[in-house]
C-alpha atoms as a PDB file:
ATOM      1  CA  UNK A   1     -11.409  17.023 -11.366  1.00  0.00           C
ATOM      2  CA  UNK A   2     -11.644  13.525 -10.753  1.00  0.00           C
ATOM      3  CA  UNK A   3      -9.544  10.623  -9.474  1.00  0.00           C
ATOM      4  CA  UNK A   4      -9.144   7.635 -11.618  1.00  0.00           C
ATOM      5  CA  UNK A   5      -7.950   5.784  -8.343  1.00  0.00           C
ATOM      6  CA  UNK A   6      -9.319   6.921  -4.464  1.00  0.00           C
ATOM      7  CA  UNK A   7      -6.971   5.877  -1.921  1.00  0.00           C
ATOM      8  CA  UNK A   8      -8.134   5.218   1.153  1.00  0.00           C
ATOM      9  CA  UNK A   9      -4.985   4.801   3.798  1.00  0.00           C
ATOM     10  CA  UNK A  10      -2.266   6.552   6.037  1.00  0.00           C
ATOM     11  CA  UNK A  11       0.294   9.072   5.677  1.00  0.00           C
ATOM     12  CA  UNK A  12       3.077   8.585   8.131  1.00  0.00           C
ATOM     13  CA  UNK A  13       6.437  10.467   8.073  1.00  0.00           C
ATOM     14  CA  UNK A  14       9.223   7.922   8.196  1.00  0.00           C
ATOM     15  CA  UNK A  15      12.169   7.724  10.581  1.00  0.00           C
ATOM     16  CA  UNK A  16      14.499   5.992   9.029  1.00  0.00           C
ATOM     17  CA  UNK A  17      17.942   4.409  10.680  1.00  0.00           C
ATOM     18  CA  UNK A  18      19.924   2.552   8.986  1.00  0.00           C
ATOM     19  CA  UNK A  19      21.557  -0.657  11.514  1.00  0.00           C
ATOM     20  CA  UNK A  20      24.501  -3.457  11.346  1.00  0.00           C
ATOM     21  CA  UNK A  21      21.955  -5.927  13.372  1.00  0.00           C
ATOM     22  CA  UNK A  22      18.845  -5.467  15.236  1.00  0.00           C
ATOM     23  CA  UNK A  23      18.981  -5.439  18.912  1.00  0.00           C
ATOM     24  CA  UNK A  24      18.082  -8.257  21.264  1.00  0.00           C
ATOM     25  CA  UNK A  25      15.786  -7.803  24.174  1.00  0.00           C
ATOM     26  CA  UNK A  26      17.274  -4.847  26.484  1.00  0.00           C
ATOM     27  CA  UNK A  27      20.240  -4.114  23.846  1.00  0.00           C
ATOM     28  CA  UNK A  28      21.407  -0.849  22.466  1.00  0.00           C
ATOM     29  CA  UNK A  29      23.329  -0.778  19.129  1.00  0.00           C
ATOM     30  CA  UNK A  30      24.585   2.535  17.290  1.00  0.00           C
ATOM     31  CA  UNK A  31      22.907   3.284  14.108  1.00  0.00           C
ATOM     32  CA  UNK A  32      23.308   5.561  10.873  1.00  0.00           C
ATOM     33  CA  UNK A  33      22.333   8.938  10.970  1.00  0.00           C
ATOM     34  CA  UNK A  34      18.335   9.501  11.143  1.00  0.00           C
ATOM     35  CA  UNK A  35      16.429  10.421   7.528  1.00  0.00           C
ATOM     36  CA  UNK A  36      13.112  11.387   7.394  1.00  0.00           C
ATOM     37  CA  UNK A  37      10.692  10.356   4.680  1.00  0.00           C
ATOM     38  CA  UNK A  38       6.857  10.776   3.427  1.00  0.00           C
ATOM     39  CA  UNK A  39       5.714   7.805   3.934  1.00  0.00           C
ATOM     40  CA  UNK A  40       2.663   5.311   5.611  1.00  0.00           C
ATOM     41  CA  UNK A  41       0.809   2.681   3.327  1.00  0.00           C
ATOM     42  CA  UNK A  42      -1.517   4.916   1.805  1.00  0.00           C
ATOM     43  CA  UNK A  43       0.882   7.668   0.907  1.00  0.00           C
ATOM     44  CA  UNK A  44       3.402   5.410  -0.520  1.00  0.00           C
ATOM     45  CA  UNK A  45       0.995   3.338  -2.668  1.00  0.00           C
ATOM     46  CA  UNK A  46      -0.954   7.100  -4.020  1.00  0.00           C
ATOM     47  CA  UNK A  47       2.558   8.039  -4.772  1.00  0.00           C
ATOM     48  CA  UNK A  48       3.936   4.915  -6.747  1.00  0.00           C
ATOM     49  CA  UNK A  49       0.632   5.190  -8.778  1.00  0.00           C
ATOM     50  CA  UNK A  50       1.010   8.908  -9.390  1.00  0.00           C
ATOM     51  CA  UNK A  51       4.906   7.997 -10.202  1.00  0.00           C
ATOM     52  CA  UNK A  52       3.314   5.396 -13.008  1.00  0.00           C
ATOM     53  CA  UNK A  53       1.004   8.310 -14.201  1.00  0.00           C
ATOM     54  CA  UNK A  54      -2.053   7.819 -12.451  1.00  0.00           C
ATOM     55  CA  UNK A  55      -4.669  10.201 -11.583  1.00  0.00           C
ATOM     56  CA  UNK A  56      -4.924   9.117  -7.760  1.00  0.00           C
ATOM     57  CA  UNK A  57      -6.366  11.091  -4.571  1.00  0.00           C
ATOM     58  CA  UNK A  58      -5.296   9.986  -0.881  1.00  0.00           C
ATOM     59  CA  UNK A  59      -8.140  10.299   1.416  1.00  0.00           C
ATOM     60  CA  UNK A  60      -6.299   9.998   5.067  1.00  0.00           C
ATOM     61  CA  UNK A  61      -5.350  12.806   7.668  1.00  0.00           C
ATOM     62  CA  UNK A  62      -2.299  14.514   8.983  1.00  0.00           C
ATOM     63  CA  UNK A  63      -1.330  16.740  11.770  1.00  0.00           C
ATOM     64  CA  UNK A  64      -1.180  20.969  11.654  1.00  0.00           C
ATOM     65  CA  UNK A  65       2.556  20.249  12.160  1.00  0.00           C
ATOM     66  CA  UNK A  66       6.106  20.010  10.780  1.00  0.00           C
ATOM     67  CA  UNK A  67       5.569  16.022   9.773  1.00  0.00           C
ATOM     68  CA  UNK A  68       2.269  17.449   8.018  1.00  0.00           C
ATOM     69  CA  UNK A  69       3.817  19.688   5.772  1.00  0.00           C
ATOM     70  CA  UNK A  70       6.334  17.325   5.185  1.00  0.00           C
ATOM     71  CA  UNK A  71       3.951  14.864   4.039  1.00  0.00           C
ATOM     72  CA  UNK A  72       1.556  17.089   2.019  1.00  0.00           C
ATOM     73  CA  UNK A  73       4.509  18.829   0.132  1.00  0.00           C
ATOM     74  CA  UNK A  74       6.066  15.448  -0.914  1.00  0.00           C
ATOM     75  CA  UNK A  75       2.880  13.611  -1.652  1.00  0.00           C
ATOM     76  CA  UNK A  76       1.715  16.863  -3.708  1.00  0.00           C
ATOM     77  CA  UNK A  77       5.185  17.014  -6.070  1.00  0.00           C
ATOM     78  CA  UNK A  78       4.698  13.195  -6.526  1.00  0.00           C
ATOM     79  CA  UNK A  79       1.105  14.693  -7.948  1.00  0.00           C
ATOM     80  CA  UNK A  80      -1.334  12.934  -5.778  1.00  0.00           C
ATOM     81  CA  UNK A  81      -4.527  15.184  -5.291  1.00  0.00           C
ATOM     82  CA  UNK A  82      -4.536  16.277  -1.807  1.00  0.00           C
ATOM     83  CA  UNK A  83      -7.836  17.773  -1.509  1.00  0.00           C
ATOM     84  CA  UNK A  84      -9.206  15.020   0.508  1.00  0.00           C
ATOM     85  CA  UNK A  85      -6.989  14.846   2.789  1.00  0.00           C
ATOM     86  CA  UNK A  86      -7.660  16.258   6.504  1.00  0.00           C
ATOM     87  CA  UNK A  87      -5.414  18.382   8.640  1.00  0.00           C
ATOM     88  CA  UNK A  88      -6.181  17.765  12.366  1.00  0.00           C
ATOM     89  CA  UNK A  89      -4.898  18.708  15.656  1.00  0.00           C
ATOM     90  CA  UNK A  90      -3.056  15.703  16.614  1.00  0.00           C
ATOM     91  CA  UNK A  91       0.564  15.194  15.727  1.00  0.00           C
ATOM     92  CA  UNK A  92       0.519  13.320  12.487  1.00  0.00           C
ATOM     93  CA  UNK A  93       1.292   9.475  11.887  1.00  0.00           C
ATOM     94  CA  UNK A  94       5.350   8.409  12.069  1.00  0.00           C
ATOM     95  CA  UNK A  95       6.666   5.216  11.771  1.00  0.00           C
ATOM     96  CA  UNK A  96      10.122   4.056  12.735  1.00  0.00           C
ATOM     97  CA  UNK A  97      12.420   1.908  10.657  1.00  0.00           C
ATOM     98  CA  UNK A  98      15.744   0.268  11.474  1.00  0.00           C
ATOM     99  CA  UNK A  99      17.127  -1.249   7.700  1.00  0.00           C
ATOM    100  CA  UNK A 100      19.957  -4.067   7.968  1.00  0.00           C
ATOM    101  CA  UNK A 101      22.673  -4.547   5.227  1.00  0.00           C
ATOM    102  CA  UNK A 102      20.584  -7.149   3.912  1.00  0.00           C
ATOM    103  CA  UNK A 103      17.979  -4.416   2.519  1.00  0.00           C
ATOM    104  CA  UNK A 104      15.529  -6.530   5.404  1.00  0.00           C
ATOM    105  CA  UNK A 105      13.562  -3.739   7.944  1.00  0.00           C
ATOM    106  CA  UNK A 106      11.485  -3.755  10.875  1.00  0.00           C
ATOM    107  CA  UNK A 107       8.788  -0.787  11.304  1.00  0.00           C
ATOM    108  CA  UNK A 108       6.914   0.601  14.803  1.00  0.00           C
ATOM    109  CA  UNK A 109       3.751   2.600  13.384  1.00  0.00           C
ATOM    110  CA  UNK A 110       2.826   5.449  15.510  1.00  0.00           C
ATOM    111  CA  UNK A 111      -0.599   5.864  13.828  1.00  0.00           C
ATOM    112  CA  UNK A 112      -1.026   9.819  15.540  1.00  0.00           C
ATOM    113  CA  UNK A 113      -3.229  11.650  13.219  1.00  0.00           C
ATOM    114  CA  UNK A 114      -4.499   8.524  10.777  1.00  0.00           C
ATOM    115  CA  UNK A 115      -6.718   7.345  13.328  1.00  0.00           C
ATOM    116  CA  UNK A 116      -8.598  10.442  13.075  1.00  0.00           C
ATOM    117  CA  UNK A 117     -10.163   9.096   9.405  1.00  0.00           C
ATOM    118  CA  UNK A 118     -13.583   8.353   9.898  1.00  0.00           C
ATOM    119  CA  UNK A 119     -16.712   7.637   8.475  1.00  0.00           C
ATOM    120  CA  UNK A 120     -17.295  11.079   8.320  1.00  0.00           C
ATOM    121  CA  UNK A 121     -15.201  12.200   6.174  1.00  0.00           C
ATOM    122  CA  UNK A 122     -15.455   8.908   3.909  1.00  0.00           C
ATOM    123  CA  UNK A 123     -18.677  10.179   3.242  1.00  0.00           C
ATOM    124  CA  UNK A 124     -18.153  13.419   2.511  1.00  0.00           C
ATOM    125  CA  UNK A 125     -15.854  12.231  -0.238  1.00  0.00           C
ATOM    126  CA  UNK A 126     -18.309   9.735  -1.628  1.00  0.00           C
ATOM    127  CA  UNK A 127     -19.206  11.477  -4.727  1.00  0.00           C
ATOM    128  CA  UNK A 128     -15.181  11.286  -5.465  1.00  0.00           C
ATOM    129  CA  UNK A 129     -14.797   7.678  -4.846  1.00  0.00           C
ATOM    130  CA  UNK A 130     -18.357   7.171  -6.661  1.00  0.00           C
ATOM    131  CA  UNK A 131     -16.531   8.402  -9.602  1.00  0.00           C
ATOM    132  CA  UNK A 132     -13.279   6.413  -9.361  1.00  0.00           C
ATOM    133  CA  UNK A 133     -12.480   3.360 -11.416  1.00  0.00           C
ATOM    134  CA  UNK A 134     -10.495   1.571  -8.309  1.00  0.00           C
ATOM    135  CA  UNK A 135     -10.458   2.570  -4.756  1.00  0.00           C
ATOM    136  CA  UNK A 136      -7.523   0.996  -2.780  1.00  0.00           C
ATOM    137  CA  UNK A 137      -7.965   1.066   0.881  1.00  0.00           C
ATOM    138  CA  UNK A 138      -5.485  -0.240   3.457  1.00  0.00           C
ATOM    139  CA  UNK A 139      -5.413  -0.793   7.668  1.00  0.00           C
ATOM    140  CA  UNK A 140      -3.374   1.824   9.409  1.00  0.00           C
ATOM    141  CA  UNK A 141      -6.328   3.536   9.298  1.00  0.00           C
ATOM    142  CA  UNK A 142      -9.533   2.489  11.715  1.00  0.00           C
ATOM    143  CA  UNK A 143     -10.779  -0.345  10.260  1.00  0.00           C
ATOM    144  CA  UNK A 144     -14.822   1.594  10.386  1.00  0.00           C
ATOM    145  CA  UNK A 145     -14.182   3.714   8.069  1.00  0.00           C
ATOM    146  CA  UNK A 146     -12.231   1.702   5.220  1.00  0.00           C
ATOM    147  CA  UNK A 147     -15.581  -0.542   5.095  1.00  0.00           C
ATOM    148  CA  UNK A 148     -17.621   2.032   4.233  1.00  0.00           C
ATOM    149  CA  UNK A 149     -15.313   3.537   1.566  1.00  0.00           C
ATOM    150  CA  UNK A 150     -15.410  -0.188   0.203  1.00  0.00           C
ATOM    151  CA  UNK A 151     -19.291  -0.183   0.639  1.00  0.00           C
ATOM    152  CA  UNK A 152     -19.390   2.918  -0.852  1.00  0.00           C
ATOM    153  CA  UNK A 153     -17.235   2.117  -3.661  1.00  0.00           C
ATOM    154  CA  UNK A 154     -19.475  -1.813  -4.374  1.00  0.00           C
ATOM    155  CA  UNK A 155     -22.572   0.291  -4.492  1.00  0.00           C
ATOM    156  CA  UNK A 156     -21.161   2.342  -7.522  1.00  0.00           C
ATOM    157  CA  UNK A 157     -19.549   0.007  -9.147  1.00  0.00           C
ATOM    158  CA  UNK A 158     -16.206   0.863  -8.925  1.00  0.00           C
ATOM    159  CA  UNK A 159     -13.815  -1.447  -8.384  1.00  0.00           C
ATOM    160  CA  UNK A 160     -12.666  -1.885  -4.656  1.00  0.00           C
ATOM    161  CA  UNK A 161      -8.918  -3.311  -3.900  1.00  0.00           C
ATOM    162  CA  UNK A 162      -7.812  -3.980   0.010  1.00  0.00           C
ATOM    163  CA  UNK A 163      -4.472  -4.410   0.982  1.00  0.00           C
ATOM    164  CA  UNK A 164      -4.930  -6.241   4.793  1.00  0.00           C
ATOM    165  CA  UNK A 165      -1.757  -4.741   6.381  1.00  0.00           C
ATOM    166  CA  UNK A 166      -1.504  -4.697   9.362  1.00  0.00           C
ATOM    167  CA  UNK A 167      -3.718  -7.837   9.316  1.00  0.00           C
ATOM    168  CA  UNK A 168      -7.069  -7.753  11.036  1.00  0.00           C
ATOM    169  CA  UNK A 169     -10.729  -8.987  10.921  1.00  0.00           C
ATOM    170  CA  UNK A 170     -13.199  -7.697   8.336  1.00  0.00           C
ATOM    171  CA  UNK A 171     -16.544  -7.928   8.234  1.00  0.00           C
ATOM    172  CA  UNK A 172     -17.776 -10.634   5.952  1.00  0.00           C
ATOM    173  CA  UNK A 173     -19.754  -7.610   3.525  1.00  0.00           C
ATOM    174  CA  UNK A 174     -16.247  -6.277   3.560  1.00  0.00           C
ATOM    175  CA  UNK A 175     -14.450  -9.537   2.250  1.00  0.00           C
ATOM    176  CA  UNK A 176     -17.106 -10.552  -0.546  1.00  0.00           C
ATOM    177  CA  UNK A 177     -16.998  -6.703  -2.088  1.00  0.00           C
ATOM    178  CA  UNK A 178     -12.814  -6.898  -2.988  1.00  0.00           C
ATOM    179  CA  UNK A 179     -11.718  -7.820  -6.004  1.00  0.00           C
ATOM    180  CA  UNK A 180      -8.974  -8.880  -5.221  1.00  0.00           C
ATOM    181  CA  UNK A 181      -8.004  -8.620  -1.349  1.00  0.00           C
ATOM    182  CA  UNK A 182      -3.820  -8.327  -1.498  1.00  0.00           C
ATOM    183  CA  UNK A 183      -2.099  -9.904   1.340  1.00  0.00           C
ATOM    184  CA  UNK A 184       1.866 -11.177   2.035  1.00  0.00           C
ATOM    185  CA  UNK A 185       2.064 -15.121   3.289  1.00  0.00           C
ATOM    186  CA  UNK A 186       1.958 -14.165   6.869  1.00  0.00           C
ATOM    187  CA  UNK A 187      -1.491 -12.239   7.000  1.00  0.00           C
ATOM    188  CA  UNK A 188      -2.897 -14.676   4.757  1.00  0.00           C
ATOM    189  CA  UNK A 189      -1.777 -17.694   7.027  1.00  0.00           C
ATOM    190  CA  UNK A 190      -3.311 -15.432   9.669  1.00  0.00           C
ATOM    191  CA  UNK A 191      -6.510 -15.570   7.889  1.00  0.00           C
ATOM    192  CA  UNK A 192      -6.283 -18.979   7.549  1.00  0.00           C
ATOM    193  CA  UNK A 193      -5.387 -19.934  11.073  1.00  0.00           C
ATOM    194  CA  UNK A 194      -2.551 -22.265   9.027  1.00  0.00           C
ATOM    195  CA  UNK A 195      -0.454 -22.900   5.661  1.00  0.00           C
ATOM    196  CA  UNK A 196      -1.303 -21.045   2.728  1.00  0.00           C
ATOM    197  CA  UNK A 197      -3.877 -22.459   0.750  1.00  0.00           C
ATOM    198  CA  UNK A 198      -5.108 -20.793  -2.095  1.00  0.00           C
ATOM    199  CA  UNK A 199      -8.146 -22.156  -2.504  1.00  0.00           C
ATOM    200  CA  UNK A 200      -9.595 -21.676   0.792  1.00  0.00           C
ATOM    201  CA  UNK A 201      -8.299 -17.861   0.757  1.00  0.00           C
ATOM    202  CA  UNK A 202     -11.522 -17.200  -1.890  1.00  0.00           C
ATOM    203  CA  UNK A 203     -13.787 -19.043   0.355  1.00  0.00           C
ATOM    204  CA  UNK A 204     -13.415 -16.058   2.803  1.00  0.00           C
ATOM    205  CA  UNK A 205     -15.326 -14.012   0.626  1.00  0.00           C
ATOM    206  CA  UNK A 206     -13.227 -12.022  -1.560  1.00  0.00           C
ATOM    207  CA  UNK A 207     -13.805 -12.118  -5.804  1.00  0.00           C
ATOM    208  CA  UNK A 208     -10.275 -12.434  -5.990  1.00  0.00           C
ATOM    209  CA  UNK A 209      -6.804 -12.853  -4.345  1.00  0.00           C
ATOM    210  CA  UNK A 210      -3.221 -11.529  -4.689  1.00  0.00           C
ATOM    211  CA  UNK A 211      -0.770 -12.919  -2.007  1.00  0.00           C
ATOM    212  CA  UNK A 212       2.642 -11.169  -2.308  1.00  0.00           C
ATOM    213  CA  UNK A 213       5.223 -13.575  -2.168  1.00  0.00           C
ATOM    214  CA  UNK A 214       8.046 -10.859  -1.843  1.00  0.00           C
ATOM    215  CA  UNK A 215      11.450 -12.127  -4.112  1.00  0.00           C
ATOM    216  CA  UNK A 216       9.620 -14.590  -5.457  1.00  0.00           C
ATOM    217  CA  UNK A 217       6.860 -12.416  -7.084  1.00  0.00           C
ATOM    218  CA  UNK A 218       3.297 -13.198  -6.503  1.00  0.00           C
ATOM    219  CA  UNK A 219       0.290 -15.816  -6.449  1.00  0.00           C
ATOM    220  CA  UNK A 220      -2.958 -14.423  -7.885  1.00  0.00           C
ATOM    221  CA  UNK A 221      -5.869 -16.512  -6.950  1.00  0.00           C
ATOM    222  CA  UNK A 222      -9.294 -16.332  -9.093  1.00  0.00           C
ATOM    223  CA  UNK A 223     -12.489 -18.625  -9.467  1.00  0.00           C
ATOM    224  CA  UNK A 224     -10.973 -20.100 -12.173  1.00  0.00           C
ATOM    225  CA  UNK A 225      -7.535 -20.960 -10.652  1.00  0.00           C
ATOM    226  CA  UNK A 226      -4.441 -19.806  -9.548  1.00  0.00           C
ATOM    227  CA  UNK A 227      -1.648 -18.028 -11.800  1.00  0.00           C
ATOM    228  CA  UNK A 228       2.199 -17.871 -10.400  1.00  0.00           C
ATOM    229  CA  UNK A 229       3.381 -14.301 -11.142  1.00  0.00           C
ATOM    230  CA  UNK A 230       7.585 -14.296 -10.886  1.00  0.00           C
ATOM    231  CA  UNK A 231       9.562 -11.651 -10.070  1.00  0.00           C
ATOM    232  CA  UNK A 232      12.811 -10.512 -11.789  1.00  0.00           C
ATOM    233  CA  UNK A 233      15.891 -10.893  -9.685  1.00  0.00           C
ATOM    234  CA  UNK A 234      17.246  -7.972  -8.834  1.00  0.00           C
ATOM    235  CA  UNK A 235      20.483  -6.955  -5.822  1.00  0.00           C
ATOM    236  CA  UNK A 236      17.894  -5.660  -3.063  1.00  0.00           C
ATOM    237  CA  UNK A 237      19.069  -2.339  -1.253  1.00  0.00           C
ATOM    238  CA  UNK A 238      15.920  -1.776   0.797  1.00  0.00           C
ATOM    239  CA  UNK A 239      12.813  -3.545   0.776  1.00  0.00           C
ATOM    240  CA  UNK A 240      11.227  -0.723   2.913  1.00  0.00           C
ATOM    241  CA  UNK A 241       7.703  -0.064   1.107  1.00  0.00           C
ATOM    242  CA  UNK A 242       7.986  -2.910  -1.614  1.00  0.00           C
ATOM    243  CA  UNK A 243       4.730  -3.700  -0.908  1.00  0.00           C
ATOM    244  CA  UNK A 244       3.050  -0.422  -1.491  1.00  0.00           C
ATOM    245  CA  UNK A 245       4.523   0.112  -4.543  1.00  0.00           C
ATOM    246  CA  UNK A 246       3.509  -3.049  -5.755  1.00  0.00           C
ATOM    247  CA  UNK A 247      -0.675  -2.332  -4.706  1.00  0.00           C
ATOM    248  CA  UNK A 248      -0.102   1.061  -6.388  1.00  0.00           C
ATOM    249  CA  UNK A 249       1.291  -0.671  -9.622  1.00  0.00           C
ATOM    250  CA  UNK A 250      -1.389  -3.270  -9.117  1.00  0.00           C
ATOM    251  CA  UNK A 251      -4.483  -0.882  -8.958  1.00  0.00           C
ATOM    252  CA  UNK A 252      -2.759   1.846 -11.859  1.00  0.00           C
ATOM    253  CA  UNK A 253      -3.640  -1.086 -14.134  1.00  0.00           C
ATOM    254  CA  UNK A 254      -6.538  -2.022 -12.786  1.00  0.00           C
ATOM    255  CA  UNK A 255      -7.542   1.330 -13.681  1.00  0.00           C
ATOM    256  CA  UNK A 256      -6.288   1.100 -17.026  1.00  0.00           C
ATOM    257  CA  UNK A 257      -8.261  -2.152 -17.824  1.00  0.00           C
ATOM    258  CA  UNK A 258      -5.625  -4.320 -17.415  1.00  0.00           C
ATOM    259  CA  UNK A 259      -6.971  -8.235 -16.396  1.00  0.00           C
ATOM    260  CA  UNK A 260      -5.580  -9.155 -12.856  1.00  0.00           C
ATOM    261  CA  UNK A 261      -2.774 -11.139 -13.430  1.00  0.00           C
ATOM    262  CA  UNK A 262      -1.849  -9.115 -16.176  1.00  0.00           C
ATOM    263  CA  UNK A 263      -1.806  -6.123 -13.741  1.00  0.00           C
ATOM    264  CA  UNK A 264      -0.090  -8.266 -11.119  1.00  0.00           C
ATOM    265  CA  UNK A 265       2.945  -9.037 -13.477  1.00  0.00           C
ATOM    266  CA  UNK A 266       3.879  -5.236 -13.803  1.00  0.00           C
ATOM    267  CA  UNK A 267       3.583  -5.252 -10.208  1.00  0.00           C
ATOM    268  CA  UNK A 268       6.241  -7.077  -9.395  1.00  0.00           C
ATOM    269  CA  UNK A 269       8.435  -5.066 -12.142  1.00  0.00           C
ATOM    270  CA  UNK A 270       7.478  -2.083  -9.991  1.00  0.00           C
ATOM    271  CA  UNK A 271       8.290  -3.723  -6.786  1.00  0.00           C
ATOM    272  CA  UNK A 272      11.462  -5.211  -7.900  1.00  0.00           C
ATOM    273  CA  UNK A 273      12.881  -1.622  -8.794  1.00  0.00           C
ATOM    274  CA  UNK A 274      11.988  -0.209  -5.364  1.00  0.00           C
ATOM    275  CA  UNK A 275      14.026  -2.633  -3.843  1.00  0.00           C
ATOM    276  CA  UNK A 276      17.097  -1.975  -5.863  1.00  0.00           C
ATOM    277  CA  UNK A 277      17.286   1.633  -3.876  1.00  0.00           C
ATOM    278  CA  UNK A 278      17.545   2.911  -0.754  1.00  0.00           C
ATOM    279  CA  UNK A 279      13.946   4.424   1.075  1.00  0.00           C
ATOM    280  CA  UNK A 280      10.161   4.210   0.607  1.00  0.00           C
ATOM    281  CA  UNK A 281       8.491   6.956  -2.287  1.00  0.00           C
ATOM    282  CA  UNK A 282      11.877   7.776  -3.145  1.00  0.00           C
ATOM    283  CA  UNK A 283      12.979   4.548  -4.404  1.00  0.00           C
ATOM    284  CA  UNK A 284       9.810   4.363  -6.749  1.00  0.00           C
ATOM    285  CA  UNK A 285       9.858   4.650 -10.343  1.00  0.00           C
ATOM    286  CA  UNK A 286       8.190   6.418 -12.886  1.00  0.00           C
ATOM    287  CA  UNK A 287       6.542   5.217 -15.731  1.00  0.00           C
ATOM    288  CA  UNK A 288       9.388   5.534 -18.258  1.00  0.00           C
ATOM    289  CA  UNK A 289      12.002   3.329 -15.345  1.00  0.00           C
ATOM    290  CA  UNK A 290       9.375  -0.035 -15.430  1.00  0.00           C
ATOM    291  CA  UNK A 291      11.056  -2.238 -17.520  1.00  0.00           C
ATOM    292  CA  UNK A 292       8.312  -3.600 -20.652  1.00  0.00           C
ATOM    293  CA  UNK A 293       9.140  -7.380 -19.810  1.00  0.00           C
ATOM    294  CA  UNK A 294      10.759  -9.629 -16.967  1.00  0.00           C
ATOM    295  CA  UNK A 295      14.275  -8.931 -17.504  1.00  0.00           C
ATOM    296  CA  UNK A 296      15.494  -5.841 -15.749  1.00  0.00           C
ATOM    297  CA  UNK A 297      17.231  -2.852 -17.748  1.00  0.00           C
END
């Protein structure tokens, strides 16, 4: 069976609290009571795409633990293919999140069993991204590894998609094979060493851009211009994992055949629900929840 979508990325279980304020340097404030989640970029983007009926496989690695099972039972009932996915001996990948009333979060990533993807086991799953329409690759996972899935994925023609969180350097191959490269305003000012300018963000490399622009929707940058993708306004809850479900909607109609900015506009439908509930995967919708045009139902 194949994948119409390979994802290359992490699987992290997530601890969530729930907090009136953030502390300060040194500070201790009470919290809500803890909830743990499947979560981790790569998980949560396989699973909003196999939410929006997507044939998708996550190729990452968890630990031979309680978090593992965890993460391979939700990620299987969401129906992402876990067959590429390796167990190892090293306690898998958390990440802990403190949410504020104002649906805003900060996340630690304690990467754990992720950074046991490597090149290896890319290419012992090359014949499944080979036969993939769009492989979507992201950075909690070592950076060595997602460019050869990418190389790997150029060489066959299938169409590769990187999301650059967290932000780091790629090699210049990298950059030139994605079509597009998604990043938020900060990583692509990072990349820019300054303001956001559109222009200069394809002279890095990349075919094509999508910078996510969070309530305001998104910018999607091509050869032959830019195109301003809004978002519906919605009463945000938690904007925990907004982002992945936006990539995952982004590369389910990529996958479909859908032109870019086309794609990018049911994106940020996608996104927009997520933040109207609480949590990561489980705030995702299916197919059937997406509203067909900009309004919200």
């Amino acid at each position: 069976m194949t994948a119409q979508i390979v994802v290359v990325g992490s699987a992290n279980v997530d601890v969530v609290v729930r907090v009136e304020r953030r502390p300060g340097a040194g500070e201790t404030v009470l919290g809500s009571d803890t909830v743990l989640a499947s979560g981790g970029k790569g998980a949560n983007a396989a699973v909003a795409a196999a939410l929006l009926a997507a044939e998708v496989a996550l190729l990452g690695a968890v630990g031979d633990d309680q978090n593992g099972e965890l993460l391979r039972t939700a990620m299987g009932k969401a129906g992402v293919r876990m067959d590429l996915v390796r167990v190892t001996d090293r306690a898998s990948g958390a990440a802990y999140i403190t949410v504020t009333p104002d649906g805003e979060n900060t996340i630690v990533v304690s990467p754990g069993a992720n950074s046991d993807v490597t090149v290896r086991q890319v290419d012992s799953a090359a014949d499944a991204i080979a036969a993939a329409r769009v492989l979507l690759a992201s950075l909690e996972v070592p950076i060595p590894a997602v460019e050869r899935a990418v190389e790997i994925a150029a060489e066959a023609g299938v169409r590769p998609v990187l999301n650059l969180s967290p932000v780091a350097e790629l090699s210049p191959q990298t950059l030139a094979a994605l079509d597009p490269l998604v990043v938020n305003e900060h990583e692509a000012q990072w990349l820019l060493n300054g303001p956001l300018e559109p222009e200069r963000l394809l002279g890095l490399g990349p075919k094509s851009v999508v910078v996510t622009l969070g309530g305001r929707g998104a910018l999607v940058v091509e050869a032959g211009g830019s195109t301003e993708v809004a978002s519906p306004q919605v009463r945000v809850v938690d904007t925990t994992g907004a982002g992945d479900s936006f990539v995952g909607a982004l590369v389910t109609r990529l996958a479909e055949g859908a032109d870019l900015v086309t794609a990018a506009r049911y994106a940020v439908r996608v996104a927009a629900v997520s933040v109207t509930r609480p949590g990561t995967q489980r705030s995702y919708p299916t197919r059937g929840e997406v509203p067909d045009s900009e309004g919200m139902v």
